[in-house]
N, C-alpha and C. Protein backbone atom coordinates (compact mmCIF):
# COMPACT_ATOMS: atom_id res chain seq x y z
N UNK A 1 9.20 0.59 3.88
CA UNK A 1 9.77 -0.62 3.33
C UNK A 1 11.18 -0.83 3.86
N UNK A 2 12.08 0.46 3.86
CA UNK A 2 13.42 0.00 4.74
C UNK A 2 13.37 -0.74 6.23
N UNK A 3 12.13 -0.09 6.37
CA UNK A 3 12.26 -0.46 7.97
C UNK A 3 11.77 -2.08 8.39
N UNK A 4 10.99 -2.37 7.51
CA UNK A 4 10.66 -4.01 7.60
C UNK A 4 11.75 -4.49 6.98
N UNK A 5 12.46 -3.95 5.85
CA UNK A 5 13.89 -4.85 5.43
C UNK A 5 14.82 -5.39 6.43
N UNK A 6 14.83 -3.33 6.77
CA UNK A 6 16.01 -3.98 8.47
C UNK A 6 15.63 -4.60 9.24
N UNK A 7 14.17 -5.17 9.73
CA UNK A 7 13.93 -5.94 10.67
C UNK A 7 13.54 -7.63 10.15
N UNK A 8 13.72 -7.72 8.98
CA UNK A 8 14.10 -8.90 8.83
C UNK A 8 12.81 -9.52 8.33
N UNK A 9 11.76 -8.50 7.20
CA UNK A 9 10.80 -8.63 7.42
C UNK A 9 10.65 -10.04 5.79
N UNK A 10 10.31 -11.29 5.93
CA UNK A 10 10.13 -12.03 4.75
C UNK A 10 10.06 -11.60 3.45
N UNK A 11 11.65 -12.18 3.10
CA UNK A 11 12.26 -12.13 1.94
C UNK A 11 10.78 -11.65 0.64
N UNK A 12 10.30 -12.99 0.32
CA UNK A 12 9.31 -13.23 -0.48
C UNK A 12 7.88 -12.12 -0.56
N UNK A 13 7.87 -11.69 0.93
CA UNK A 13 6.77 -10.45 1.17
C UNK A 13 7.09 -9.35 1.01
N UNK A 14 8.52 -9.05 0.79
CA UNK A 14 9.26 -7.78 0.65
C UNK A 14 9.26 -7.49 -0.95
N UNK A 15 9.32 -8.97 -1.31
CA UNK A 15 8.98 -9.29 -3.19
C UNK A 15 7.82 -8.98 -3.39
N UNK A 16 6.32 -9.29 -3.23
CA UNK A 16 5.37 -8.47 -3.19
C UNK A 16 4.95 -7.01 -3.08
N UNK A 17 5.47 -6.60 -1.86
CA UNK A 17 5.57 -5.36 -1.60
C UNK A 17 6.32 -4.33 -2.58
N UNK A 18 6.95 -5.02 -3.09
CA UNK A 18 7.81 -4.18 -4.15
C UNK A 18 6.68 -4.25 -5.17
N UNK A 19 6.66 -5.25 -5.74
CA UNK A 19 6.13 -5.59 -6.81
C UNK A 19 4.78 -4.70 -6.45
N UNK A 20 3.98 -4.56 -5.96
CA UNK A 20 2.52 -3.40 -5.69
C UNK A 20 3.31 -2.24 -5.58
N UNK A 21 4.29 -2.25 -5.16
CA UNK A 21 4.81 -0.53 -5.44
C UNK A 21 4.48 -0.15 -6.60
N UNK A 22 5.61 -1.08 -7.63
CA UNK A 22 5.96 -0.92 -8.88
C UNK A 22 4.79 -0.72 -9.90
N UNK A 23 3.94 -1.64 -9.33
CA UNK A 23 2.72 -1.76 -10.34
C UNK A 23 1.76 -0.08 -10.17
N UNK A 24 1.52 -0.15 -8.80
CA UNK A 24 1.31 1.70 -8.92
C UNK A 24 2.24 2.78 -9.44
N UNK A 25 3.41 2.48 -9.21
CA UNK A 25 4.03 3.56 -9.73
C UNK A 25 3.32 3.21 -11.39
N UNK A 26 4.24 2.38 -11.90
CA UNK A 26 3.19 2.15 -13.73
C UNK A 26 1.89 2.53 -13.92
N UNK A 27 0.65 2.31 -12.73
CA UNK A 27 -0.70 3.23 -13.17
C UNK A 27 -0.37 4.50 -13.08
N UNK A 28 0.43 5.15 -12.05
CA UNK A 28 0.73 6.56 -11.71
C UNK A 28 1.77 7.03 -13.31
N UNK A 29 2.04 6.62 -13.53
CA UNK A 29 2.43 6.86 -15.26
C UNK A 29 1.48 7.71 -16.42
N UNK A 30 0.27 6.34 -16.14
CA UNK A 30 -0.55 6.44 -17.23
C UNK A 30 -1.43 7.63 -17.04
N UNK A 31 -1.47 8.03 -16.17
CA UNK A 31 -2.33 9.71 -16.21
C UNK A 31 -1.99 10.69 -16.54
N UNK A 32 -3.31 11.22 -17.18
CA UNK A 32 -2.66 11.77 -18.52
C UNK A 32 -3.81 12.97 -18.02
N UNK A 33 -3.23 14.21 -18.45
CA UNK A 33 -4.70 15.76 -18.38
C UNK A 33 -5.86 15.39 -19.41
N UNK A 34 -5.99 15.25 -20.54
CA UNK A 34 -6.82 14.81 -20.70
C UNK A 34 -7.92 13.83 -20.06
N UNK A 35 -7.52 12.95 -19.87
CA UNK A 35 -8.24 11.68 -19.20
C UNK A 35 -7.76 11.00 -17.89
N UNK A 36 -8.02 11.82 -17.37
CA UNK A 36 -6.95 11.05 -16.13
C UNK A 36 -8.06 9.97 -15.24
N UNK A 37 -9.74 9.42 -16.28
CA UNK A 37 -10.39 8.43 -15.36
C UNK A 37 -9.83 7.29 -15.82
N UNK A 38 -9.01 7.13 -16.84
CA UNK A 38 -9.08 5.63 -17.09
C UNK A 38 -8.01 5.23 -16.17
N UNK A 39 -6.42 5.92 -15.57
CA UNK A 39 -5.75 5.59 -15.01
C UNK A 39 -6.19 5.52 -13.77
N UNK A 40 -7.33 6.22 -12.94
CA UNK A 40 -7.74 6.34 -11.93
C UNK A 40 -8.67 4.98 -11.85
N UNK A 41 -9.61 4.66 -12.81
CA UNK A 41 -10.62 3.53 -12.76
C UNK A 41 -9.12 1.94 -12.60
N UNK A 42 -7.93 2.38 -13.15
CA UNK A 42 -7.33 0.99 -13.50
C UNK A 42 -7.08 0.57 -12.06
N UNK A 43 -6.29 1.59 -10.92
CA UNK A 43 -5.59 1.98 -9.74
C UNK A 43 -7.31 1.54 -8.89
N UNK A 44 -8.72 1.94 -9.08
CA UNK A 44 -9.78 1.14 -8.00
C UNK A 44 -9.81 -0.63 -8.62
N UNK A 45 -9.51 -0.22 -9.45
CA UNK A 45 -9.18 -1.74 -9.97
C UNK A 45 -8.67 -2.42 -9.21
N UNK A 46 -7.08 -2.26 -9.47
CA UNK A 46 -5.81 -2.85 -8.89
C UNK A 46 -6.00 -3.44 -7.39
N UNK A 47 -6.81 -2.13 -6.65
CA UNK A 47 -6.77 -2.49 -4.93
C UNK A 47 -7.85 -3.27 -4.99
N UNK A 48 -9.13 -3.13 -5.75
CA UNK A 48 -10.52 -3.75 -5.26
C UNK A 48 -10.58 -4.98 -5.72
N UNK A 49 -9.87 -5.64 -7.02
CA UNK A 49 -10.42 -6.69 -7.54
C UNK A 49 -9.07 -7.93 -7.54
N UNK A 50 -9.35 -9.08 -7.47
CA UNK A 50 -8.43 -10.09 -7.87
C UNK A 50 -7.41 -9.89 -8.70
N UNK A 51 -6.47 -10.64 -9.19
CA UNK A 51 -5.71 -10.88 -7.62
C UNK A 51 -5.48 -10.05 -6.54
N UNK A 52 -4.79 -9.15 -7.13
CA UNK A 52 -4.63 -7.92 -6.02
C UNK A 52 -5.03 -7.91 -4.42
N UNK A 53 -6.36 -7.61 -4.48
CA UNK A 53 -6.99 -7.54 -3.07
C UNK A 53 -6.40 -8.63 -2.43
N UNK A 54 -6.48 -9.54 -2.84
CA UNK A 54 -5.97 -10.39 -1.49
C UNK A 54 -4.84 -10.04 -0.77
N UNK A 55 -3.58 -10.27 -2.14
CA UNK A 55 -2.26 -9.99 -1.58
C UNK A 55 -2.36 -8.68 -0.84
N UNK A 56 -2.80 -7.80 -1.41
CA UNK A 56 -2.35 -6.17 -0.61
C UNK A 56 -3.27 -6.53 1.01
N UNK A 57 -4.14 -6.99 1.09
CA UNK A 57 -4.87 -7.54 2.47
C UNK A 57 -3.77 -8.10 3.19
N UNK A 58 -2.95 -9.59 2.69
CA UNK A 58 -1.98 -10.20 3.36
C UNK A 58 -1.06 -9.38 3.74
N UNK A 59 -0.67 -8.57 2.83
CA UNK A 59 0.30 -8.01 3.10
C UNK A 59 0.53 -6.84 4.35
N UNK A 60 -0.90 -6.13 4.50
CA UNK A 60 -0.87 -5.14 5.12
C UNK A 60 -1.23 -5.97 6.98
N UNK A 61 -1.88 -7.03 6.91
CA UNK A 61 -1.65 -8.03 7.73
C UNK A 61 -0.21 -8.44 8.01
N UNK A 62 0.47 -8.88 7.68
CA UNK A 62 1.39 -9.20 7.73
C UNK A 62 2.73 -8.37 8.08
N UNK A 63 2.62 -7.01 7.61
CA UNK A 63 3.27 -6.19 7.87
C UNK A 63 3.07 -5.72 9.21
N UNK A 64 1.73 -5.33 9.44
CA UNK A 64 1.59 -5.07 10.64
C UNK A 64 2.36 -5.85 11.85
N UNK A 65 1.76 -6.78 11.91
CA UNK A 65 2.29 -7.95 12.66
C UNK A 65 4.10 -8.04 12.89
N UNK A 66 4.21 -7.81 11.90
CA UNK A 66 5.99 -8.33 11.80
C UNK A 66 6.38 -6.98 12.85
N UNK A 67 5.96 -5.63 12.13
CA UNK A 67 6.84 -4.13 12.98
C UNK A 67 6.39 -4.49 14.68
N UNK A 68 4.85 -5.15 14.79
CA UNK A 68 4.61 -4.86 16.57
C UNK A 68 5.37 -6.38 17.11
N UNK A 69 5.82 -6.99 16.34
CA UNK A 69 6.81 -7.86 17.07
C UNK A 69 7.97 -7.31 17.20
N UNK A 70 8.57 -6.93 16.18
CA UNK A 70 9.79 -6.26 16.48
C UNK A 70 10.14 -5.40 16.98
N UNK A 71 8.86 -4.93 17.51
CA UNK A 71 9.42 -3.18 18.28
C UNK A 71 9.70 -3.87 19.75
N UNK A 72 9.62 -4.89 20.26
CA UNK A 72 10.25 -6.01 21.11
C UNK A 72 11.65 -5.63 21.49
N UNK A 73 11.79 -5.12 23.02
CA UNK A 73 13.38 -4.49 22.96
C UNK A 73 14.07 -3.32 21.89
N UNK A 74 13.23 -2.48 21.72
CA UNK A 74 13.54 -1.53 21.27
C UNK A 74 13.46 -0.21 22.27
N UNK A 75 14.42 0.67 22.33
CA UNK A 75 14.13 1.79 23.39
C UNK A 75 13.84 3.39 22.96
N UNK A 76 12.63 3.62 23.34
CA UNK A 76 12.37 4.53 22.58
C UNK A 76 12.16 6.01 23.29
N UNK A 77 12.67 7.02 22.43
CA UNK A 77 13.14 8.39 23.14
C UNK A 77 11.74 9.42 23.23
N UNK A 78 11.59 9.56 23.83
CA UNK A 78 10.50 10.85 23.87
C UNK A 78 9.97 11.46 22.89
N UNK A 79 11.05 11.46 21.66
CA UNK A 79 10.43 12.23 20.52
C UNK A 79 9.69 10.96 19.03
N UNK A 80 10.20 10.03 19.29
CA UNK A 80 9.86 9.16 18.91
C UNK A 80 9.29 7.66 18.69
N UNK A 81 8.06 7.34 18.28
CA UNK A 81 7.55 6.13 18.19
C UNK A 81 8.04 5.09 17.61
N UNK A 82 6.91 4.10 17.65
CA UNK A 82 7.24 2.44 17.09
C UNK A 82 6.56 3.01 15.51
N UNK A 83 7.55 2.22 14.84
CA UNK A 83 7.13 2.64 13.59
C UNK A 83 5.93 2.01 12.96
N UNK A 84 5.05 2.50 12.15
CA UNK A 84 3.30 1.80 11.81
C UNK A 84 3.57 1.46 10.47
N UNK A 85 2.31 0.73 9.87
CA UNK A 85 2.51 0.85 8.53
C UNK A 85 0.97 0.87 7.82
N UNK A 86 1.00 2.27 7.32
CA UNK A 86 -0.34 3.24 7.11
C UNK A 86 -0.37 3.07 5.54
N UNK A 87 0.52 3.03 4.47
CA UNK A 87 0.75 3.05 3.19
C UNK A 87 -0.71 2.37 2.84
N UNK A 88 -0.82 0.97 2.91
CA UNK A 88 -1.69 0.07 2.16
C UNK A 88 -3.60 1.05 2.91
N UNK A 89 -3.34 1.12 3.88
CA UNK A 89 -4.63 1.85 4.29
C UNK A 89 -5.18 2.96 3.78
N UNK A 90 -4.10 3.96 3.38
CA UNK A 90 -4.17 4.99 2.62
C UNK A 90 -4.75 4.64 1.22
N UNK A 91 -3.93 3.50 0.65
CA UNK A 91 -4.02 2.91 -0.88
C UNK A 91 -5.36 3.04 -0.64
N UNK A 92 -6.30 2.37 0.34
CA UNK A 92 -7.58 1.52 -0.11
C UNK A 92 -8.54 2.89 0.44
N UNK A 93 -8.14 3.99 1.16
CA UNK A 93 -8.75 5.20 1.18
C UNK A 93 -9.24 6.27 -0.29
N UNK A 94 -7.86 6.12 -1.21
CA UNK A 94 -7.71 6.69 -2.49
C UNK A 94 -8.00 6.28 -2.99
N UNK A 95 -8.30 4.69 -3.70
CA UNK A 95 -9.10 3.92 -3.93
C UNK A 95 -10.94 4.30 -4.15
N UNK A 96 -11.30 4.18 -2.81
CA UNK A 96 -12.57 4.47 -2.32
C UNK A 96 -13.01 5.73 -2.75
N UNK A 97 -12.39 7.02 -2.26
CA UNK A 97 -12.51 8.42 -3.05
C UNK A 97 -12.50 8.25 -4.60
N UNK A 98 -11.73 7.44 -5.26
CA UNK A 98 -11.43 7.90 -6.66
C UNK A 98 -12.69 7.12 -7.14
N UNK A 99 -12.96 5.70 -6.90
CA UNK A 99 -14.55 5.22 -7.08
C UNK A 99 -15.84 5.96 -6.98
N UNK A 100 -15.49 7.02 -5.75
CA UNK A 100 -16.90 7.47 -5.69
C UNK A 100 -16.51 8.88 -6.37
N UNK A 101 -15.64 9.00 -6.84
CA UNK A 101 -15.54 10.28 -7.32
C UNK A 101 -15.78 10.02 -9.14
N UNK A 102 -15.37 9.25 -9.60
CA UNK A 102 -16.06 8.58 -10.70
C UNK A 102 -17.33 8.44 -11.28
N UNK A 103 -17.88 7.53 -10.29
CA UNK A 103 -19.43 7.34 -10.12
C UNK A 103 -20.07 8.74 -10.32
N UNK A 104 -19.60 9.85 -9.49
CA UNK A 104 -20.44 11.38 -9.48
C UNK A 104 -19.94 11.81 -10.68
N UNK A 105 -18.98 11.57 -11.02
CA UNK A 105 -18.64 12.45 -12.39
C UNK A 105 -18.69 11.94 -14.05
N UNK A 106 -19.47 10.88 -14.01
CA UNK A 106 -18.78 10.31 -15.26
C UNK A 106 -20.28 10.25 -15.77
């Protein structure tokens, strides 16, 4: 997220992006040892169903797009790359596991 800030990445999408942080961090709250499916079922929720899905789709679109424009005149050293943005892909990986891990266990 710093790194699309510094590159100037839309004000309003950076407001989203926060805002899906925030909202996971708050499911990542609610898990609890006892029961930790209902916070897990809320989080396949969050990514799979309306509104959600869309925005986190736009967004991870959008993000993309913005870093491979900007890595445009950038010079880069041997030890290091153009920076990616893997976060939202991951989301919808953990997502997918915690669904099917549900389904087998419940």
């Amino acid at each position: 997220m710093i790194t699309l800030k510094e590159r100037g990445f839309d004000h309003k999408m950076m407001s989203l992006l926060a805002k899906v942080q925030h909202d996971l961090i708050e499911i990542n709250k609610e898990i609890e040892d006892i029961n930790p499916y209902i916070a897990a079922q809320k989080l396949v929720n969050f990514v799979s169903e309306r509104p959600n899905k869309p925005i986190i789709d736009n967004l991870e679109f959008l993000a993309t797009h913005h870093l491979k424009q900007t890595n445009e005149g950038i010079n880069l050293s041997k030890y290091f790359g153009y920076p990616k943005f893997h976060s939202i892909e991951t989301l919808r990986a953990l997502a997918t596991q915690l669904h099917l891990y549900i389904k087998k266990n419940l």
